[in-house]
PDB file of N, CA and C in Angstrom:
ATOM      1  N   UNK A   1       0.434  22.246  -3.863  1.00  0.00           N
ATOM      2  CA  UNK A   1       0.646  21.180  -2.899  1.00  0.00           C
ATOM      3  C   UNK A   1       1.289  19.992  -3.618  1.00  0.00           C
ATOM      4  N   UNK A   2       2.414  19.411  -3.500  1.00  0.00           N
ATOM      5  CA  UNK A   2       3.239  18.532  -3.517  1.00  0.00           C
ATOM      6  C   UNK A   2       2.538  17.233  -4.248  1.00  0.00           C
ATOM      7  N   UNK A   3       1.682  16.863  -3.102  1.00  0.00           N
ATOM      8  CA  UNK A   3       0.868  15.463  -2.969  1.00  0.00           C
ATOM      9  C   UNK A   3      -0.251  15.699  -3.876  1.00  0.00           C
ATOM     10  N   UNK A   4      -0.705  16.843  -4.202  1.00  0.00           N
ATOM     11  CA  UNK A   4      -1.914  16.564  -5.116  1.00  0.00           C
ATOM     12  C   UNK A   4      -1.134  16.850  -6.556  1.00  0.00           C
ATOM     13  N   UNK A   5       0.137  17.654  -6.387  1.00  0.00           N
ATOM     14  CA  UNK A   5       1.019  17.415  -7.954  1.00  0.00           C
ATOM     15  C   UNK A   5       1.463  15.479  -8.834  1.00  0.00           C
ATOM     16  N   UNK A   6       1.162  15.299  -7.244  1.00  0.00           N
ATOM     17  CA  UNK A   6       2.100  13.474  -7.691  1.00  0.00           C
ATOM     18  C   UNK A   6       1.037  12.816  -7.925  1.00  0.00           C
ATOM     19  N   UNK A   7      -0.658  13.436  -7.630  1.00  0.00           N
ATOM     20  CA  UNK A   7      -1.566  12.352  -7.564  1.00  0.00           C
ATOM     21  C   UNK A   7      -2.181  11.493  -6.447  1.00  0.00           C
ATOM     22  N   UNK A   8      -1.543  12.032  -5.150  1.00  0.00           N
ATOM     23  CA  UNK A   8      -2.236  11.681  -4.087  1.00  0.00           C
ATOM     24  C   UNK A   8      -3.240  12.816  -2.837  1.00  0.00           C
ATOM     25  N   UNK A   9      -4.100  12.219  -3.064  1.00  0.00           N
ATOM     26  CA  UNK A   9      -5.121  13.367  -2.113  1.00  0.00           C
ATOM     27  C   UNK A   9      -4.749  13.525  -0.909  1.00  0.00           C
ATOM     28  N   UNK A  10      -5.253  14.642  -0.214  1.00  0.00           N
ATOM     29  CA  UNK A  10      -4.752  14.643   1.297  1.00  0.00           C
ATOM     30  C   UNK A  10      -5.502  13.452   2.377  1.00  0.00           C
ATOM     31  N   UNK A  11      -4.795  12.844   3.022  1.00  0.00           N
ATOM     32  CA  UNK A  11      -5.427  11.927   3.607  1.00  0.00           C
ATOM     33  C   UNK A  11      -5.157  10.358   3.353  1.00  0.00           C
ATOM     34  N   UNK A  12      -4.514  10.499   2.242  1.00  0.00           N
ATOM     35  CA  UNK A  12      -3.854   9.153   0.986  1.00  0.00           C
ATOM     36  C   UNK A  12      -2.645   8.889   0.799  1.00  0.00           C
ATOM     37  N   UNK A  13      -2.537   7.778   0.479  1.00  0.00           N
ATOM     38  CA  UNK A  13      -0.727   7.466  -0.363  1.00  0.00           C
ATOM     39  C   UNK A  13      -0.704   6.032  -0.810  1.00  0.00           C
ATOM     40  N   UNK A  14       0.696   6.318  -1.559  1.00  0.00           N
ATOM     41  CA  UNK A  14       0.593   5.375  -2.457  1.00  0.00           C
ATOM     42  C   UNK A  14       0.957   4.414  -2.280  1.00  0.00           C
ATOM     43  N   UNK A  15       1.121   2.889  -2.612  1.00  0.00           N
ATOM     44  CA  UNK A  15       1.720   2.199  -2.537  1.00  0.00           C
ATOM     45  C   UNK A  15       1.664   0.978  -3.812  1.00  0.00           C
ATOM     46  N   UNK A  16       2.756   0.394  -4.114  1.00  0.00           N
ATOM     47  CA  UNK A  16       3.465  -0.318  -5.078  1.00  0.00           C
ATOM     48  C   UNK A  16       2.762  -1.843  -4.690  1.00  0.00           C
ATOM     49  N   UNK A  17       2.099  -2.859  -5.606  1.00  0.00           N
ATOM     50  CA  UNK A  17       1.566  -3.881  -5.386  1.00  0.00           C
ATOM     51  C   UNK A  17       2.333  -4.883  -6.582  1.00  0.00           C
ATOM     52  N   UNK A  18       2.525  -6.164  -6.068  1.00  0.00           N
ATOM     53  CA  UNK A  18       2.465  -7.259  -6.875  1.00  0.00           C
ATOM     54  C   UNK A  18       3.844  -7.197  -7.701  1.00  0.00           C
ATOM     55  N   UNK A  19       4.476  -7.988  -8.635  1.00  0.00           N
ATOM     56  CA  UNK A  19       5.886  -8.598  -9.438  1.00  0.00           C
ATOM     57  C   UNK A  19       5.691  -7.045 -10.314  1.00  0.00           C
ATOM     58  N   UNK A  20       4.721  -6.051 -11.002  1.00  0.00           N
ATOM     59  CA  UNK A  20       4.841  -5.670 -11.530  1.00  0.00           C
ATOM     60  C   UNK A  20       4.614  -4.110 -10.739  1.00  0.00           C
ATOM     61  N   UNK A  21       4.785  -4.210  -9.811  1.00  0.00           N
ATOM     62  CA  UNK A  21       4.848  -2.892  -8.374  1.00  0.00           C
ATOM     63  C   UNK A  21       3.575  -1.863  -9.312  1.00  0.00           C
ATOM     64  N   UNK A  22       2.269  -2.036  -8.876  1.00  0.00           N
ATOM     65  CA  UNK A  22       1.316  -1.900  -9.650  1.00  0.00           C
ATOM     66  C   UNK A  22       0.755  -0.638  -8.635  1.00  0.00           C
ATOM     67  N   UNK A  23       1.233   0.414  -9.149  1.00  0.00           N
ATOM     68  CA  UNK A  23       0.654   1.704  -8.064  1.00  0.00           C
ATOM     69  C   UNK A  23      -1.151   1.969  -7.677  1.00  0.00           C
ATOM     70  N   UNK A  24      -1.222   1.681  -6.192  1.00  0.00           N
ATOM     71  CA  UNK A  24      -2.563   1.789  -5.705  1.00  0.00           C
ATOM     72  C   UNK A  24      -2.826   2.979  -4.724  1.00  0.00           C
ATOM     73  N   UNK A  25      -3.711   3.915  -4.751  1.00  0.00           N
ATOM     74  CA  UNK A  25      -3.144   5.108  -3.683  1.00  0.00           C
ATOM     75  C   UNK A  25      -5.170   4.928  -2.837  1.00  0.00           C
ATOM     76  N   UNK A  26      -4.470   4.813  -1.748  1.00  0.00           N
ATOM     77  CA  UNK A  26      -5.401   4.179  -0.771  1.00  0.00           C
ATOM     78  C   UNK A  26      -5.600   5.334   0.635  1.00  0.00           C
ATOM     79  N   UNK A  27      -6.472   5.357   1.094  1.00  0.00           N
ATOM     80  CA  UNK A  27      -6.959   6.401   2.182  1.00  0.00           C
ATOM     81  C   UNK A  27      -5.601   5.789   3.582  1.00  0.00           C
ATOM     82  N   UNK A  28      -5.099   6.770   4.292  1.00  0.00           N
ATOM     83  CA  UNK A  28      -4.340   6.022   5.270  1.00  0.00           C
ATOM     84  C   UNK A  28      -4.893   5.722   6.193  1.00  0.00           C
ATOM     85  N   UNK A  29      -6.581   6.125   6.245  1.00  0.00           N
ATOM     86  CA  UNK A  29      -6.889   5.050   7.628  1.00  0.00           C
ATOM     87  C   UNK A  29      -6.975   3.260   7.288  1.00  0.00           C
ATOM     88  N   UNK A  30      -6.383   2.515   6.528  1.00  0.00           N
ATOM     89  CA  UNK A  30      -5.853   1.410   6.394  1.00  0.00           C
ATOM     90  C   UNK A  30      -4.797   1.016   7.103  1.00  0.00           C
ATOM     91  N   UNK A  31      -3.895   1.746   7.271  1.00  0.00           N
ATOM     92  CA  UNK A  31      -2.929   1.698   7.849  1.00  0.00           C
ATOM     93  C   UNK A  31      -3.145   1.293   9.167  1.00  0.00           C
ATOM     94  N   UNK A  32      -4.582   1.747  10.323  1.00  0.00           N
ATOM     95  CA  UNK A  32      -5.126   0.691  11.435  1.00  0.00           C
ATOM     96  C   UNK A  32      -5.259  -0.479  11.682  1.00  0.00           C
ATOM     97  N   UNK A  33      -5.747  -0.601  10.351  1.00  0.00           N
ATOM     98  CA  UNK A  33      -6.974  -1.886  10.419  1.00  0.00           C
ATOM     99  C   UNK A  33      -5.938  -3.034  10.173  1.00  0.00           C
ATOM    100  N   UNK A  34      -6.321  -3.700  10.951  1.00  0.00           N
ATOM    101  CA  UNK A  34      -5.545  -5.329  11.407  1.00  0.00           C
ATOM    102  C   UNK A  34      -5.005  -6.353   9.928  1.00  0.00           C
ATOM    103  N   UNK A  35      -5.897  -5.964   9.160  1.00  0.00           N
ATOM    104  CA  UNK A  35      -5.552  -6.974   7.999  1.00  0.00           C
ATOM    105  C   UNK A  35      -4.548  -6.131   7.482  1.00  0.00           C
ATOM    106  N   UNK A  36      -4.738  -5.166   7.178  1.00  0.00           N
ATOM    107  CA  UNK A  36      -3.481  -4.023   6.785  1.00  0.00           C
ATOM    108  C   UNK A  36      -2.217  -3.942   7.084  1.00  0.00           C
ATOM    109  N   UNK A  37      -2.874  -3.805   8.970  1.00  0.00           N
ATOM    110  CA  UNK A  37      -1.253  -4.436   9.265  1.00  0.00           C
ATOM    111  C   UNK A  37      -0.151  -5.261   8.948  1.00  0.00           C
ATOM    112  N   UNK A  38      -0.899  -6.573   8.883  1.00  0.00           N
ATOM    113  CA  UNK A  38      -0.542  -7.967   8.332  1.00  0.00           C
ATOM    114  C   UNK A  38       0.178  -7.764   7.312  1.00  0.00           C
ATOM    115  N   UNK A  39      -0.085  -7.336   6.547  1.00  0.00           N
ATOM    116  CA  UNK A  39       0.434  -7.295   4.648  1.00  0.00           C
ATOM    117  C   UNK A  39       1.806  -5.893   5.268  1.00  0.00           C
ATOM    118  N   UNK A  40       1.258  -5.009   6.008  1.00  0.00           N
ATOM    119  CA  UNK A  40       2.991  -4.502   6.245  1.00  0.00           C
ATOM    120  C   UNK A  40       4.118  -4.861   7.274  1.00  0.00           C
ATOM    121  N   UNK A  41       3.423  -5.557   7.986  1.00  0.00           N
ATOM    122  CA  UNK A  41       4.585  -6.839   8.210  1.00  0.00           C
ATOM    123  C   UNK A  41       5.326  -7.561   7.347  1.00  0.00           C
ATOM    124  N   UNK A  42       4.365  -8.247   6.561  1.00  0.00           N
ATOM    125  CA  UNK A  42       4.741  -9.168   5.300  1.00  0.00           C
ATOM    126  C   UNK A  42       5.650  -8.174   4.799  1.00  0.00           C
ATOM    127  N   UNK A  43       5.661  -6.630   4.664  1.00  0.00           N
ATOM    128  CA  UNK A  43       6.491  -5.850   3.696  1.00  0.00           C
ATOM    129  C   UNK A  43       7.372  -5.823   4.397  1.00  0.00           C
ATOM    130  N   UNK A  44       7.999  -5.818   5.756  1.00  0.00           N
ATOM    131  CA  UNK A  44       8.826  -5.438   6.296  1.00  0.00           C
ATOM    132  C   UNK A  44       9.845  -6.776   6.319  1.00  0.00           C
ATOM    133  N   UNK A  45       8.939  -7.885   6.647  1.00  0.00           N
ATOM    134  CA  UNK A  45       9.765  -8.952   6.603  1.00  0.00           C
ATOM    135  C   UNK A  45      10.537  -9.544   4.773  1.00  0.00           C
ATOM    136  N   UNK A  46       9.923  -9.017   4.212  1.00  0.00           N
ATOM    137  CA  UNK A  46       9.972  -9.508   2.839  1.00  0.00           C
ATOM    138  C   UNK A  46      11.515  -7.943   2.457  1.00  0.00           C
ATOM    139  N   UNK A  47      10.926  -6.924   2.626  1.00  0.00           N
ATOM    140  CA  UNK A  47      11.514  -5.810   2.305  1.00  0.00           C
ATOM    141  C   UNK A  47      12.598  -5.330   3.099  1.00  0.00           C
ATOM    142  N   UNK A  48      12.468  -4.934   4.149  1.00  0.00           N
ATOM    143  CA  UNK A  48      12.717  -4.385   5.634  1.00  0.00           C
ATOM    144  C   UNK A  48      12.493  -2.851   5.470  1.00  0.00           C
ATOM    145  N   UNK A  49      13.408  -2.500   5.895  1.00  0.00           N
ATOM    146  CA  UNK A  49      13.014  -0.614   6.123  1.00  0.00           C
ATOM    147  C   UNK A  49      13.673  -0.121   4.708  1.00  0.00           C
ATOM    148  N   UNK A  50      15.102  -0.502   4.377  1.00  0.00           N
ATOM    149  CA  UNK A  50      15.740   0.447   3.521  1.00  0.00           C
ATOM    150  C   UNK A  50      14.977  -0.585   1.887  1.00  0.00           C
ATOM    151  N   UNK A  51      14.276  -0.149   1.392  1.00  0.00           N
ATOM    152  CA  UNK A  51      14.043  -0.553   0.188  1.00  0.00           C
ATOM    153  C   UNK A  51      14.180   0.277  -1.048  1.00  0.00           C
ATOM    154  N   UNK A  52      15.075  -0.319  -2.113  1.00  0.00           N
ATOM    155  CA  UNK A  52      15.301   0.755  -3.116  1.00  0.00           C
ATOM    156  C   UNK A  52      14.477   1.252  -3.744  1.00  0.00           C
ATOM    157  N   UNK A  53      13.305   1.275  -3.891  1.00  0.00           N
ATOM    158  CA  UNK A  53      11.712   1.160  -4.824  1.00  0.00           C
ATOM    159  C   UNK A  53      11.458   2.677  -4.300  1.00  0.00           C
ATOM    160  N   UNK A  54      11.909   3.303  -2.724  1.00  0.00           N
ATOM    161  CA  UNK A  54      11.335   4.369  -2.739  1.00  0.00           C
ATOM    162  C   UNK A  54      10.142   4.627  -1.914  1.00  0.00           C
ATOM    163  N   UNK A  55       8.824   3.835  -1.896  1.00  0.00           N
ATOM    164  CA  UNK A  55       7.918   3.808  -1.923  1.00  0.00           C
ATOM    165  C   UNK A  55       7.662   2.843  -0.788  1.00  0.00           C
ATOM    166  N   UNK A  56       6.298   2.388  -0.755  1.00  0.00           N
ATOM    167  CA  UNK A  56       5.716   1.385   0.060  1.00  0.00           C
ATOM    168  C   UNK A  56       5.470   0.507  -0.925  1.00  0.00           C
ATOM    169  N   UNK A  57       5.996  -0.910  -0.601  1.00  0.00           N
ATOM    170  CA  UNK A  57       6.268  -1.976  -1.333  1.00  0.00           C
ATOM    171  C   UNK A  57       5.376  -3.102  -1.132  1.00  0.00           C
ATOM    172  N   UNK A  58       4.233  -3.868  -1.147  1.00  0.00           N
ATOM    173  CA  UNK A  58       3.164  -4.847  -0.650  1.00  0.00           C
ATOM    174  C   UNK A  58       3.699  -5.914  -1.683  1.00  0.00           C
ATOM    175  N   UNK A  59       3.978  -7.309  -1.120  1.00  0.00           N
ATOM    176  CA  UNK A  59       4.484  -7.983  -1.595  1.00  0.00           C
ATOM    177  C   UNK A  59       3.371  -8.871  -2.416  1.00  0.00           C
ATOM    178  N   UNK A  60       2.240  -8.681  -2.110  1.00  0.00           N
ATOM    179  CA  UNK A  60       1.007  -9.496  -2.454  1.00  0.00           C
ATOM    180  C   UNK A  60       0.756  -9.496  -4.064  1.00  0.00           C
ATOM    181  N   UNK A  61      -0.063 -10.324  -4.335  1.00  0.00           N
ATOM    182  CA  UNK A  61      -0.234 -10.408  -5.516  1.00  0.00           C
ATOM    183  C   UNK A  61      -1.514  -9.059  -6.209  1.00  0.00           C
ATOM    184  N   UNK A  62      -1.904  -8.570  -6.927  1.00  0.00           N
ATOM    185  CA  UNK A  62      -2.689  -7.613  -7.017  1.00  0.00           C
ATOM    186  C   UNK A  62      -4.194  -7.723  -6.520  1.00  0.00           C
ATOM    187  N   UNK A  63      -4.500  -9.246  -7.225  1.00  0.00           N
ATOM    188  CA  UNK A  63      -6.145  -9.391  -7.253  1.00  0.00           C
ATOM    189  C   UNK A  63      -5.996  -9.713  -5.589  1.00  0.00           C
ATOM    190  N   UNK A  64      -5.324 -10.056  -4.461  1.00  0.00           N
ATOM    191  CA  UNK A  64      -5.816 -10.008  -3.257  1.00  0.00           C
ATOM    192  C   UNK A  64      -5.503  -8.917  -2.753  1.00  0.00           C
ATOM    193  N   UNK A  65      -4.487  -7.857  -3.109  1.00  0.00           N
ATOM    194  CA  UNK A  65      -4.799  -6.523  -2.533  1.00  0.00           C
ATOM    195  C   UNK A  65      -6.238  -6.376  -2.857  1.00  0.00           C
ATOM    196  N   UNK A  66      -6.934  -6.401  -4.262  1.00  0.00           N
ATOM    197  CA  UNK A  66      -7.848  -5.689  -4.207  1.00  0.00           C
ATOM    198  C   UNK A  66      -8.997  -6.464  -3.799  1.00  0.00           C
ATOM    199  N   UNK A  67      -8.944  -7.431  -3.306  1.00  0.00           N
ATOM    200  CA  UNK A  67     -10.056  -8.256  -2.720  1.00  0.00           C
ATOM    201  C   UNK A  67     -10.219  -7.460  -0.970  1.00  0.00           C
ATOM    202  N   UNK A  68      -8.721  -7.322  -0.314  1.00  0.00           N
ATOM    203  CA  UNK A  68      -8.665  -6.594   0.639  1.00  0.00           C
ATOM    204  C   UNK A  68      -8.922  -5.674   1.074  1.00  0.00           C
ATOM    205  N   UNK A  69      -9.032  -4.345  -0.144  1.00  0.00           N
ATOM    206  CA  UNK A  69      -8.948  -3.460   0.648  1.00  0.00           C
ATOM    207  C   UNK A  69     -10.546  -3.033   0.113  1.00  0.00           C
ATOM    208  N   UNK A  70     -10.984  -3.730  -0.911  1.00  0.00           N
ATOM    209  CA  UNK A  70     -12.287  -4.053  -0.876  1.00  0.00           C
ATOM    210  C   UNK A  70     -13.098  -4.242   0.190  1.00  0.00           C
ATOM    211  N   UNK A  71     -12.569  -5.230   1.099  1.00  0.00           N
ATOM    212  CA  UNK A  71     -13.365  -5.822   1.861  1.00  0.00           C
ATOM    213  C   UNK A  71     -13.216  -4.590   3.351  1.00  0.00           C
ATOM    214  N   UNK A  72     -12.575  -3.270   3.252  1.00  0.00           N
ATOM    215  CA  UNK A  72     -11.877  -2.782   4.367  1.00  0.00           C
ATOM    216  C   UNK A  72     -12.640  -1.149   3.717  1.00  0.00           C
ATOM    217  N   UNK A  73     -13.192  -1.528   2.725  1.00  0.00           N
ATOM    218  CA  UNK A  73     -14.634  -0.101   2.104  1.00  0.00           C
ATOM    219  C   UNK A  73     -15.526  -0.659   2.662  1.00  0.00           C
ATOM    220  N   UNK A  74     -15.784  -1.884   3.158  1.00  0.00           N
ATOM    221  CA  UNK A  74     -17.457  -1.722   3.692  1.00  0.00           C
ATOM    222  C   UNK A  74     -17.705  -1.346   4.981  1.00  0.00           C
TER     223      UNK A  74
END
C-alpha cells in the first residue's frame, strides 16, 4: 500500500507546517472540525489551489498547530 510506504496510515495525511514546512500527518477527521477549517482557508488564501510544495501547506506557525490539534484530541 502506497500510503503506508510514504508513512501515512489509512485514515491520515500529511501536511507541511510553519517557515520550515515541518511534516505533521494527522487523522482526516480534522478536516470537519471548524477550527481546521479556518487554518485551510488561511491555506487557500495564503496559497490557493496550485501550490508548488505538492502537499498541504498550513501557513501557521508550528507551536499553534500543535496547540490545535491538541486541543481537537480531546
Amino acid at each position: 500500500m502506497a500510503s503506508a510506504i510514504a508513512g501515512v496510515p489509512k485514515g491520515h495525511l500529511a501536511v507541511y507546517v510553519g517557515e520550515k514546512h515541518k511534516r505533521f500527518v494527522i487523522p482526516i477527521s480534522y478536516l470537519n472540525h471548524p477550527l481546521f477549517k479556518d487554518l485551510l482557508d488561511w491555506a487557500e488564501e495564503e496559497f490557493g489551489f496550485n501550490h508548488p510544495m505538492g502537499g498541504l501547506t498550513i501557513p501557521c506557525n508550528e507551536n499553534y498547530f500543535i496547540t490545535l490539534t491538541s486541543s481537537l484530541n480531546q
